[in-house]
Protein backbone atom coordinates (compact mmCIF):
# COMPACT_ATOMS: atom_id res chain seq x y z
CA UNK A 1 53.03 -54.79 31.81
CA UNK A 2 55.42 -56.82 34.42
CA UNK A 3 54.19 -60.25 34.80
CA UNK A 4 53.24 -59.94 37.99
CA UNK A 5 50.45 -57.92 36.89
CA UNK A 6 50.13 -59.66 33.84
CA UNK A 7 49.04 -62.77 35.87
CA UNK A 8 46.72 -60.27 38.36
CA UNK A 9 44.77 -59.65 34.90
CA UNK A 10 44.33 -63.16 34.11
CA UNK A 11 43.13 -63.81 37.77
CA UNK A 12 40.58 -61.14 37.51
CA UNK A 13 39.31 -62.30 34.07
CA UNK A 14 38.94 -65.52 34.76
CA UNK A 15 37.34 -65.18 38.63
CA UNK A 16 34.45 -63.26 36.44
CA UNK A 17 34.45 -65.92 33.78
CA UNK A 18 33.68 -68.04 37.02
CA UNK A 19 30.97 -65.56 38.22
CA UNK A 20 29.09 -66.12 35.21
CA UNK A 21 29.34 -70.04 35.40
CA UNK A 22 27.83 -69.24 38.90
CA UNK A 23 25.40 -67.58 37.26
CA UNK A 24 23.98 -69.70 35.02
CA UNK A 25 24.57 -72.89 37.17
CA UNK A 26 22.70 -71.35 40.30
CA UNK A 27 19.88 -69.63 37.89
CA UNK A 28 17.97 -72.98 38.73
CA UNK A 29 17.72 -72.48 42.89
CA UNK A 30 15.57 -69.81 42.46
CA UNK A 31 13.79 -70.44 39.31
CA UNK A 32 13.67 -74.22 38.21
CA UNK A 33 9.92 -74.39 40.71
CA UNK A 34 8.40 -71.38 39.24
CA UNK A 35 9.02 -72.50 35.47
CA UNK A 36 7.74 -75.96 36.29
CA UNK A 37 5.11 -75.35 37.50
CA UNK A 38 4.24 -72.42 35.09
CA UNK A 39 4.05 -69.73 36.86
CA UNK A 40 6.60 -67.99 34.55
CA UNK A 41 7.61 -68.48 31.27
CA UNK A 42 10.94 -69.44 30.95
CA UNK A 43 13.14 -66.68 29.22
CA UNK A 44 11.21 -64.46 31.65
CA UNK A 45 12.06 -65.96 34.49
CA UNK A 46 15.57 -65.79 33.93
CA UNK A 47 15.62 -62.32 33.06
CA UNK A 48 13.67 -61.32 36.55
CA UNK A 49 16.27 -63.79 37.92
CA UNK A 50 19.48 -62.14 36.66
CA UNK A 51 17.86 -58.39 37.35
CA UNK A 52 17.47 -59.27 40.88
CA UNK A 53 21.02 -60.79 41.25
CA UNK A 54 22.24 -57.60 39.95
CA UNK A 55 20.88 -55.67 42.84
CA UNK A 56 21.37 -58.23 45.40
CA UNK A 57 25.18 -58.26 44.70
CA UNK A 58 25.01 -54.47 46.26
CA UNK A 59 23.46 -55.43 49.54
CA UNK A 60 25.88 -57.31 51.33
CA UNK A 61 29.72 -57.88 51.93
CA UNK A 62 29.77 -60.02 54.56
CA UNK A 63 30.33 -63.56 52.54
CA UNK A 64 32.90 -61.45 50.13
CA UNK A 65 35.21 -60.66 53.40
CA UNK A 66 34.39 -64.26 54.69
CA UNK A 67 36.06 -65.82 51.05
CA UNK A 68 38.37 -62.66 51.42
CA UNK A 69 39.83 -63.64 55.11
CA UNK A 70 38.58 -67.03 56.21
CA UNK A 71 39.29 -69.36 53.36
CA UNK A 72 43.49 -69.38 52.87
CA UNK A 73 45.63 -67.74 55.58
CA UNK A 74 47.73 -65.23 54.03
CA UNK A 75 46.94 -62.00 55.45
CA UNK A 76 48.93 -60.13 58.56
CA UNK A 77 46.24 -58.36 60.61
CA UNK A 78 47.64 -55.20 58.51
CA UNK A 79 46.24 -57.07 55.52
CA UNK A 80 49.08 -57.44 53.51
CA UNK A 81 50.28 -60.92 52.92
CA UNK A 82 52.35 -62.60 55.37
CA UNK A 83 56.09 -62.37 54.56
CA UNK A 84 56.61 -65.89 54.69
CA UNK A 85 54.37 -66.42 51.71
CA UNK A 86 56.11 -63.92 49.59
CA UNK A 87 59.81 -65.70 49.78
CA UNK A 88 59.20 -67.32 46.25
CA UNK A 89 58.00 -64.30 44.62
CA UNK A 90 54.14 -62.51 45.09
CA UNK A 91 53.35 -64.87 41.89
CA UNK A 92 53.18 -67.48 43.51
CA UNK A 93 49.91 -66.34 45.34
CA UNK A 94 48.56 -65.16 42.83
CA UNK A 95 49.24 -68.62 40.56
CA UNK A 96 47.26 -70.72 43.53
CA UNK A 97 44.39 -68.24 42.96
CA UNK A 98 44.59 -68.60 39.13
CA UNK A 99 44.75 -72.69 39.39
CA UNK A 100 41.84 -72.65 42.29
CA UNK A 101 39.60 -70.80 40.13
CA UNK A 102 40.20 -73.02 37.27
CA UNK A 103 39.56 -76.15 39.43
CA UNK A 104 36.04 -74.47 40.06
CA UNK A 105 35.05 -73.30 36.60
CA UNK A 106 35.92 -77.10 35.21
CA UNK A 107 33.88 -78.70 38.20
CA UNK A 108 30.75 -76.02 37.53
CA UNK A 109 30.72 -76.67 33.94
CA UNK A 110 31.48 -81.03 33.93
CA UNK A 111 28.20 -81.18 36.61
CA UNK A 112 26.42 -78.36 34.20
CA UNK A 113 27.28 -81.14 31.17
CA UNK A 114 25.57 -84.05 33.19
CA UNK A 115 22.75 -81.37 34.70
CA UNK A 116 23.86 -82.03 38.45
CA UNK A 117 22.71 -78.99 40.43
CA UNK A 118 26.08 -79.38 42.41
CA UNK A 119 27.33 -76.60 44.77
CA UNK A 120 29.45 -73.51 42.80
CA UNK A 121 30.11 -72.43 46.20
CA UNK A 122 32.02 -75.85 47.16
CA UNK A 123 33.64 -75.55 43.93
CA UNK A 124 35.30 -72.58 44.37
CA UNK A 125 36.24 -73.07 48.15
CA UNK A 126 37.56 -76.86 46.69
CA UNK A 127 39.79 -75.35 44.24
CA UNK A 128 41.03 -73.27 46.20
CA UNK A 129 42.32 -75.56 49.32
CA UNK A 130 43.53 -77.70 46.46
CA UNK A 131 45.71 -75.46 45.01
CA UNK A 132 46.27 -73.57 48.50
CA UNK A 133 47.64 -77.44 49.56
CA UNK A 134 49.46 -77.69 46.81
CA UNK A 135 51.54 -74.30 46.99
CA UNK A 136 51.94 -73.59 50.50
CA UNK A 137 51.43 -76.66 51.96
CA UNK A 138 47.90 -77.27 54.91
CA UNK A 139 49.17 -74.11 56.67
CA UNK A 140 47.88 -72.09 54.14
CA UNK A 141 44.46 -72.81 54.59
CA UNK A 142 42.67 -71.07 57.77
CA UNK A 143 40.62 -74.51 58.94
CA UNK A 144 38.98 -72.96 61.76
CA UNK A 145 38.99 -69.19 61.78
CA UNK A 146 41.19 -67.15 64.75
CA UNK A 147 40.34 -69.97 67.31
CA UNK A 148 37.94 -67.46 69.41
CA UNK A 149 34.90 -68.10 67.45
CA UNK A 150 34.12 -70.52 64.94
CA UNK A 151 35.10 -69.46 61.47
CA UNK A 152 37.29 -70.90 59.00
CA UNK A 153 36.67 -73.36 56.37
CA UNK A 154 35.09 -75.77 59.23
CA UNK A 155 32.93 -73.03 60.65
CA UNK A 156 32.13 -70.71 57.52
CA UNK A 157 31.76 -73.33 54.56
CA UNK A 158 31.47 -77.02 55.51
CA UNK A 159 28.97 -76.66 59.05
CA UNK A 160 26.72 -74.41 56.65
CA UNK A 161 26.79 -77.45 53.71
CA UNK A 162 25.48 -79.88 56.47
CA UNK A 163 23.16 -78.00 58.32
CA UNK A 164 21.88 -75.54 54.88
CA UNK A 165 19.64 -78.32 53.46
CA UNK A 166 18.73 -79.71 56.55
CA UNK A 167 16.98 -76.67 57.81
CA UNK A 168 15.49 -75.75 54.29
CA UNK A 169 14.22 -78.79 53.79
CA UNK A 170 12.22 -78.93 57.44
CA UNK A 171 11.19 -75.33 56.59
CA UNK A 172 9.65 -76.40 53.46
CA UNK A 173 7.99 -79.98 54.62
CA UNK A 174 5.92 -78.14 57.29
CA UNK A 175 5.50 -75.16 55.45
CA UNK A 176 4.19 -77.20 52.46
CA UNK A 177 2.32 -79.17 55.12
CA UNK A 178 0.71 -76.33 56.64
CA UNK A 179 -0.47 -74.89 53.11
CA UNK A 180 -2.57 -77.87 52.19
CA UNK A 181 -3.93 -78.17 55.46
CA UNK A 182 -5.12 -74.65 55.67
CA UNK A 183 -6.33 -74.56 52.16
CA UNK A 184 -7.60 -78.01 52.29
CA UNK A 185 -10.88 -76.94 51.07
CA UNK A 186 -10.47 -74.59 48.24
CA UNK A 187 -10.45 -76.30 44.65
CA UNK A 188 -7.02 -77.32 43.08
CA UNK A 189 -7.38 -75.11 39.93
CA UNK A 190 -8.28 -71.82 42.26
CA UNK A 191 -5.18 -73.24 44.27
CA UNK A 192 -2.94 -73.47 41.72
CA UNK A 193 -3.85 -69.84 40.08
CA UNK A 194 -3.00 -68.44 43.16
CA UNK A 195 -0.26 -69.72 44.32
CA UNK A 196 1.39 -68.60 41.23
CA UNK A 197 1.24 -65.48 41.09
CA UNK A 198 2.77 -65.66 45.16
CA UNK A 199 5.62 -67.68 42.98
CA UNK A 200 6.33 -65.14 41.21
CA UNK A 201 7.02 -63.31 44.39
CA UNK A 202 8.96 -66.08 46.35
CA UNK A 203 11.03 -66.80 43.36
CA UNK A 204 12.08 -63.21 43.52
CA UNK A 205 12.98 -62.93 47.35
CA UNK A 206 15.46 -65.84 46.25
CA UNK A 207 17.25 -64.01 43.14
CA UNK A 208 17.48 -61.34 45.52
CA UNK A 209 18.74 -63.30 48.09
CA UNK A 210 21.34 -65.30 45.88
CA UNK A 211 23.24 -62.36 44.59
CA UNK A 212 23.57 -61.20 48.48
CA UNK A 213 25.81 -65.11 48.90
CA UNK A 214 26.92 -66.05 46.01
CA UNK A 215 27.62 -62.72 43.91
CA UNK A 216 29.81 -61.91 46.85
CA UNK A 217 32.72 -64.77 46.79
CA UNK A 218 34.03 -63.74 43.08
CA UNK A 219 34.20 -60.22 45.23
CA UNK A 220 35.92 -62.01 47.68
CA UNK A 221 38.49 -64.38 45.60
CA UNK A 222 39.22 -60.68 43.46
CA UNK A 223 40.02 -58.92 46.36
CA UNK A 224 41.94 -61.91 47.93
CA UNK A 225 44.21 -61.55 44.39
CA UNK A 226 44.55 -57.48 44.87
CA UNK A 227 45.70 -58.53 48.76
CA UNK A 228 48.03 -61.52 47.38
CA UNK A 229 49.55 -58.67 44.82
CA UNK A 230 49.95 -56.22 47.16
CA UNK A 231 46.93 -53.89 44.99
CA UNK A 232 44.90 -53.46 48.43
CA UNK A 233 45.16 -54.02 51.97
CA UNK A 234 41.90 -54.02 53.59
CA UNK A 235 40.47 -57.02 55.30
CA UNK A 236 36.96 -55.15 56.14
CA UNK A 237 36.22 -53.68 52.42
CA UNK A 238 35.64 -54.19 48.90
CA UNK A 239 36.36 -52.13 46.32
CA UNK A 240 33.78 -50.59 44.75
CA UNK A 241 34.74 -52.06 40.94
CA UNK A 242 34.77 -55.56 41.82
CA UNK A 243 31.89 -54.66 43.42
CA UNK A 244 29.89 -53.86 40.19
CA UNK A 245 32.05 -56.33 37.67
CA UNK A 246 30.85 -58.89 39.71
CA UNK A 247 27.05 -57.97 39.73
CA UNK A 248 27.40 -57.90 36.18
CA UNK A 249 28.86 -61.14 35.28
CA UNK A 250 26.80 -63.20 37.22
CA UNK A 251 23.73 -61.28 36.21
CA UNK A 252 24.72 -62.34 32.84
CA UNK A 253 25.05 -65.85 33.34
CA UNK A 254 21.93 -66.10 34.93
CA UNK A 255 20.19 -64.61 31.88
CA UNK A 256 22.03 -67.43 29.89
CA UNK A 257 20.07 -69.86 32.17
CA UNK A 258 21.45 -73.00 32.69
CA UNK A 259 18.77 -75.28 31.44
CA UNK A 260 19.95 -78.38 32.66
CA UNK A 261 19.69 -77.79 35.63
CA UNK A 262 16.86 -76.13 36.07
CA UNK A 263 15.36 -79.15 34.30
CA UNK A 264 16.68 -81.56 36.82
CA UNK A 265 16.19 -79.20 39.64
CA UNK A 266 12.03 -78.39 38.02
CA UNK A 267 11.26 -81.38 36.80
CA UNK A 268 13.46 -84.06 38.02
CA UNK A 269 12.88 -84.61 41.88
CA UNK A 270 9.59 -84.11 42.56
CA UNK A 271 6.51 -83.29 40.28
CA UNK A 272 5.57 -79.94 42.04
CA UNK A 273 2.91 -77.56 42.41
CA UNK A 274 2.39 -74.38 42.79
CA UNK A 275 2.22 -74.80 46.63
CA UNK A 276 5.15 -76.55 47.01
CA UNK A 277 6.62 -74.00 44.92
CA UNK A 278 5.97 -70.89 47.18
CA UNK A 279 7.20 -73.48 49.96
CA UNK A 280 10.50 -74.49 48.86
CA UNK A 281 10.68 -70.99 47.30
CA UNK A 282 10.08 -69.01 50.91
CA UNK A 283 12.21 -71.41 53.11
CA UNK A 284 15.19 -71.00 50.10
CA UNK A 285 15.00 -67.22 50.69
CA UNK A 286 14.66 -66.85 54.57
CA UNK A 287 17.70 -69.60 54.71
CA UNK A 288 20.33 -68.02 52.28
CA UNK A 289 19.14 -63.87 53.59
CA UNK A 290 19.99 -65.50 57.18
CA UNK A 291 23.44 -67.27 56.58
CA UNK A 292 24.48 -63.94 54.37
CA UNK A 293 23.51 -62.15 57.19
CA UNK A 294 25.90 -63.88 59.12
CA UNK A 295 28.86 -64.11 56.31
CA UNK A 296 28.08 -68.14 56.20
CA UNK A 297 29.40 -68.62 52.84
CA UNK A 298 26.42 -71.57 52.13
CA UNK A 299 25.79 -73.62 48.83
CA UNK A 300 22.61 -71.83 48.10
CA UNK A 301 22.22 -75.15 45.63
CA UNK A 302 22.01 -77.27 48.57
CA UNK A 303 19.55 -75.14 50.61
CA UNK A 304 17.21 -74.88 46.99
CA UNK A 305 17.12 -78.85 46.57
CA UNK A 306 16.78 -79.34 50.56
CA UNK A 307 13.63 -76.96 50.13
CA UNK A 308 12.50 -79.01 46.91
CA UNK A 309 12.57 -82.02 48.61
CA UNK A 310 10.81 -80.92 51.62
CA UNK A 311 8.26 -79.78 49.82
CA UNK A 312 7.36 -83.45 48.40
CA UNK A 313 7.81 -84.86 51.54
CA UNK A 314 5.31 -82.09 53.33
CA UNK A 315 2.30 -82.94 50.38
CA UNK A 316 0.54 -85.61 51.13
CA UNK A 317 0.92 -87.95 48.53
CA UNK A 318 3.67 -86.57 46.88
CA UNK A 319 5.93 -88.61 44.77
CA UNK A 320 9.99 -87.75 45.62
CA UNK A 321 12.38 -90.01 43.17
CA UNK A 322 15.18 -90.83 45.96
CA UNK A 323 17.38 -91.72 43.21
CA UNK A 324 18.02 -88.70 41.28
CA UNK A 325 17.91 -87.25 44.92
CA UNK A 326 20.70 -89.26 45.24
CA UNK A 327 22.89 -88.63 42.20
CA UNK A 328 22.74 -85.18 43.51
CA UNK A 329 24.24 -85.89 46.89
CA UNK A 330 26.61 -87.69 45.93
CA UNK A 331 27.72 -84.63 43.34
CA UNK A 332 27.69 -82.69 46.72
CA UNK A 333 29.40 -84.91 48.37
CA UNK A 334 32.83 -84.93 46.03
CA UNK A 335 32.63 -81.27 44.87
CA UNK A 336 35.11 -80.09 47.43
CA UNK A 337 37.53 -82.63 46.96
CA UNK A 338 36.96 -83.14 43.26
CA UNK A 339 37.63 -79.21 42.78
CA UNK A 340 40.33 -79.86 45.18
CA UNK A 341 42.00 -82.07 43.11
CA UNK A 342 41.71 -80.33 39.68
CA UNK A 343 43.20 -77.00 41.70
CA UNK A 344 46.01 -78.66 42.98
CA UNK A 345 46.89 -80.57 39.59
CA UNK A 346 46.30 -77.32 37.50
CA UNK A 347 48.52 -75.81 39.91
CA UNK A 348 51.01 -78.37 39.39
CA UNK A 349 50.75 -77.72 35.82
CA UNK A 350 51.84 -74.23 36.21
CA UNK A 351 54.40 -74.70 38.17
CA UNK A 352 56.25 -76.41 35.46
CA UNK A 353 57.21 -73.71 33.90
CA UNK A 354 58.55 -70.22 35.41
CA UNK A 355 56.07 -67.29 36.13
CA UNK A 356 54.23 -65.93 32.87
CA UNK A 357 54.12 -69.23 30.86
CA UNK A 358 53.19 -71.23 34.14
CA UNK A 359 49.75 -69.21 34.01
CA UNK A 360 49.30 -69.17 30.64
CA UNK A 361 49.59 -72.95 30.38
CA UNK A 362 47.07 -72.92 33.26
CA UNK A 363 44.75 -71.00 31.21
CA UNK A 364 45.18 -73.17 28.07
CA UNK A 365 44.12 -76.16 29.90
CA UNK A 366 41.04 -74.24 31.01
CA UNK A 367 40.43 -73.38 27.79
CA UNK A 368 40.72 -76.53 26.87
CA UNK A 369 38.67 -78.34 28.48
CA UNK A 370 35.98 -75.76 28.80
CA UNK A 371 35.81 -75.88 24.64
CA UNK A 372 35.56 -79.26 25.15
CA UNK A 373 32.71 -79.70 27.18
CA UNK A 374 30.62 -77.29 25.87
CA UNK A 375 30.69 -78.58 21.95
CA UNK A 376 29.47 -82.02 23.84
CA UNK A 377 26.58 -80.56 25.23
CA UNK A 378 25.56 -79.70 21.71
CA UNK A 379 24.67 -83.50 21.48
CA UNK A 380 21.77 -83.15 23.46
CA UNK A 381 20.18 -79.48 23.74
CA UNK A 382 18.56 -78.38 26.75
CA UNK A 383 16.77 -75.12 26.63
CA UNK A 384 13.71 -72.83 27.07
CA UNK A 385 11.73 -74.82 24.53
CA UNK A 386 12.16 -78.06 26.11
CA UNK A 387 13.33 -77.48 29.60
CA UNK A 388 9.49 -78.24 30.82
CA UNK A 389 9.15 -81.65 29.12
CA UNK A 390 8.00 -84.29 31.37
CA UNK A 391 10.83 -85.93 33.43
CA UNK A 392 11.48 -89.13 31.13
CA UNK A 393 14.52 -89.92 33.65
CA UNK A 394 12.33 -91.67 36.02
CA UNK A 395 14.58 -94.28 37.62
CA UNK A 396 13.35 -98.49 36.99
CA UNK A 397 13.05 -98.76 40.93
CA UNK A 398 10.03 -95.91 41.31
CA UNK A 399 6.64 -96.08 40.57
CA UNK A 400 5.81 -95.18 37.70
CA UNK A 401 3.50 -92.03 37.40
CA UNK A 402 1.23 -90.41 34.65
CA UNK A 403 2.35 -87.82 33.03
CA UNK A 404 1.84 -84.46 34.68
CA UNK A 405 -1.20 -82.17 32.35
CA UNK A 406 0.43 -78.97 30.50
CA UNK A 407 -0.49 -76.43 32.80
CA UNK A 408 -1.21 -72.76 31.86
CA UNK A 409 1.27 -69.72 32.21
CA UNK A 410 0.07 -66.78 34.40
């Protein structure tokens, strides 16, 4: 095995072992409501979750061919990388790949440690500008598309982050809004019953809809590595086994679950019920279907908290806590750069020492640090059997509440 291919393989393992971070990291955008307010149990939720993901990933390419083509400008309209980016040897593309893709997976799992529902999408586009900006310098990255329409980083990734949770969130607030008022005069517990079981249904649009977005960029950053290598030269396809290695690998991680999150995500913002639920739940889906639609690759993390906090803000009454809203936003806010910066030093790294050991020494530190940050979560366990507890993170400047009654699983 030459190294050039050597490195290809470690490129491809570890975009998958970044699949299946996004995987369990997102499970909480489409499940985290449903759980809390019991309208599924948790393990099942998951596993409906990761089924649907699986499917999902087979519906749509047009995200994969935006992270493909929009994201780092290497391609010749033939598809083949440009010849100026080949003059230090095709490793070197596929070493920025490598180091962006360990920028992400560190990112995904320090904001998984701390249970910040922070954008795996941003992640992976962070890491790889960073190390994009760190190997071929700010040309290398394609900011706004061909300059005939708006595309690009600008017009594919970072309008979509603003403008995501914005709409969501309006979507869910008068949705939310116009479910009380209609059903102002049915009792809560007949409410709540109901409304359940239609969670169980909105919840599942959303799985669907997530593995149409965010399945799709590990298709994308694998087939960007095939182009970088020279293994494939279409800009308008995908082959057929990324196509299904990917479906897989985040299917899996969504059956892991990532508690944490869905904790923070469930119980953390907003006390919810089942009402909200189905709210946030339907504007999630009709948001994420629409920008995959269009090959907007969105933060489907941002659109599922913009929908969560809608949702308190559309029931009267409601109680939002601003602060852990907060925390959250200000995860979003540094994920690009943050990734950035760990892709561009990782990078770095590699490029200390010449071609093979250069990605193995990437792959070390990923190690590394991923080892490392898993044994600390072992400190303080999240899971199915305690991911429904009531929120006991309630910040000193909120009102305090009482707790929220057990409620029954449909």
């Amino acid at each position: 095995m030459g190294p050039e291919l050597f490195i290809l393989v470690l490129v491809i393992g570890t975009a998958l072992a970044f699949d299946f971070t996004n995987g369990f990291h997102d499970t909480a955008n489409a499940m985290a409501t449903s759980i809390a307010t019991g309208a599924l149990k948790p393990k099942k939720a998951v596993a409906l979750s990761a089924v649907l993901n699986l499917i999902g990933a087979f519906l749509s390419i047009e995200v994969a061919l935006t992270v493909t083509n929009a994201v780092i400008n290497i391609q010749s309209p033939s598809g083949a990388p440009k010849p100026e980016f080949l003059e230090n040897g095709g490793h070197q593309l596929l070493m920025l790949v490598l180091a962006g893709l360990v920028g992400a997976i560190i990112w995904n799992l320090l904001t998984w440690l701390f249970g910040l529902p922070s954008s795996s999408s941003h992640a992976l586009f962070g890491g790889l500008v960073g190390s994009t900006i760190a190997a071929l310098g700010f040309a290398g990255v394609n900011w706004q598309g061909d300059g005939h329409k708006l595309g690009g980083v600008v017009g594919k990734v970072i309008l979509p982050a603003l403008l995501s949770p914005l709409i969501a969130g309006i979507i869910a607030a008068v949705g939310t809004w116009l479910i009380y008022k209609i059903t102002s005069s049915v009792a809560e517990r007949y409410k709540e019953k109901g409304f359940r079981w239609g969670q169980i249904g909105s919840a599942s649009l959303v799985s669907l809809a997530h593995g149409t977005n965010d399945a799709q960029k590990t298709m994308g950053v694998i087939t960007l590595a095939l182009i970088a290598s020279g293994q494939w030269h279409h800009t308008d396809e995908i082959p057929f086994w990324v196509k299904v290695a990917c479906a897989v690998a985040i299917a899996l991680g969504t059956y892991l679950g990532g508690w944490r999150i869905i904790r923070t995500l469930g119980k953390g913002l907003v006390e919810i019920s089942s009402p909200q639920g189905m709210a946030a739940e339907g504007a999630s889906a009709a948001t994420i279907l629409a920008s995959s639609h269009l090959g907007f690759a969105l933060s489907t993390t941002h659109v599922a908290t913009g929908s969560i906090l809608g949702s308190g803000v559309g029931k009267p009454g409601a109680q939002v806590r601003w602060s852990v809203a907060g925390r959250m936003m200000a995860a979003w806010v540094i994920t690009l750069p943050a990734a950035g910066l760990v892709g561009a030093a990782t990078y770095w790294a590699g490029s200390l020492l010449p071609g093979v050991w250069g990605a193995i020494l990437i792959m070390a530190i990923l190690i590394g640090l991923s080892g490392w940050m898993v044994l600390r979560s072992r400190k303080d366990v999240v899971d199915h059997n305690n991911v429904n507890h009531d929120w006991d993170g309630e910040p000193a400047d909120a009102p305090t509440e009482p707790a929220a009654p057990e409620r029954a699983t449909v």
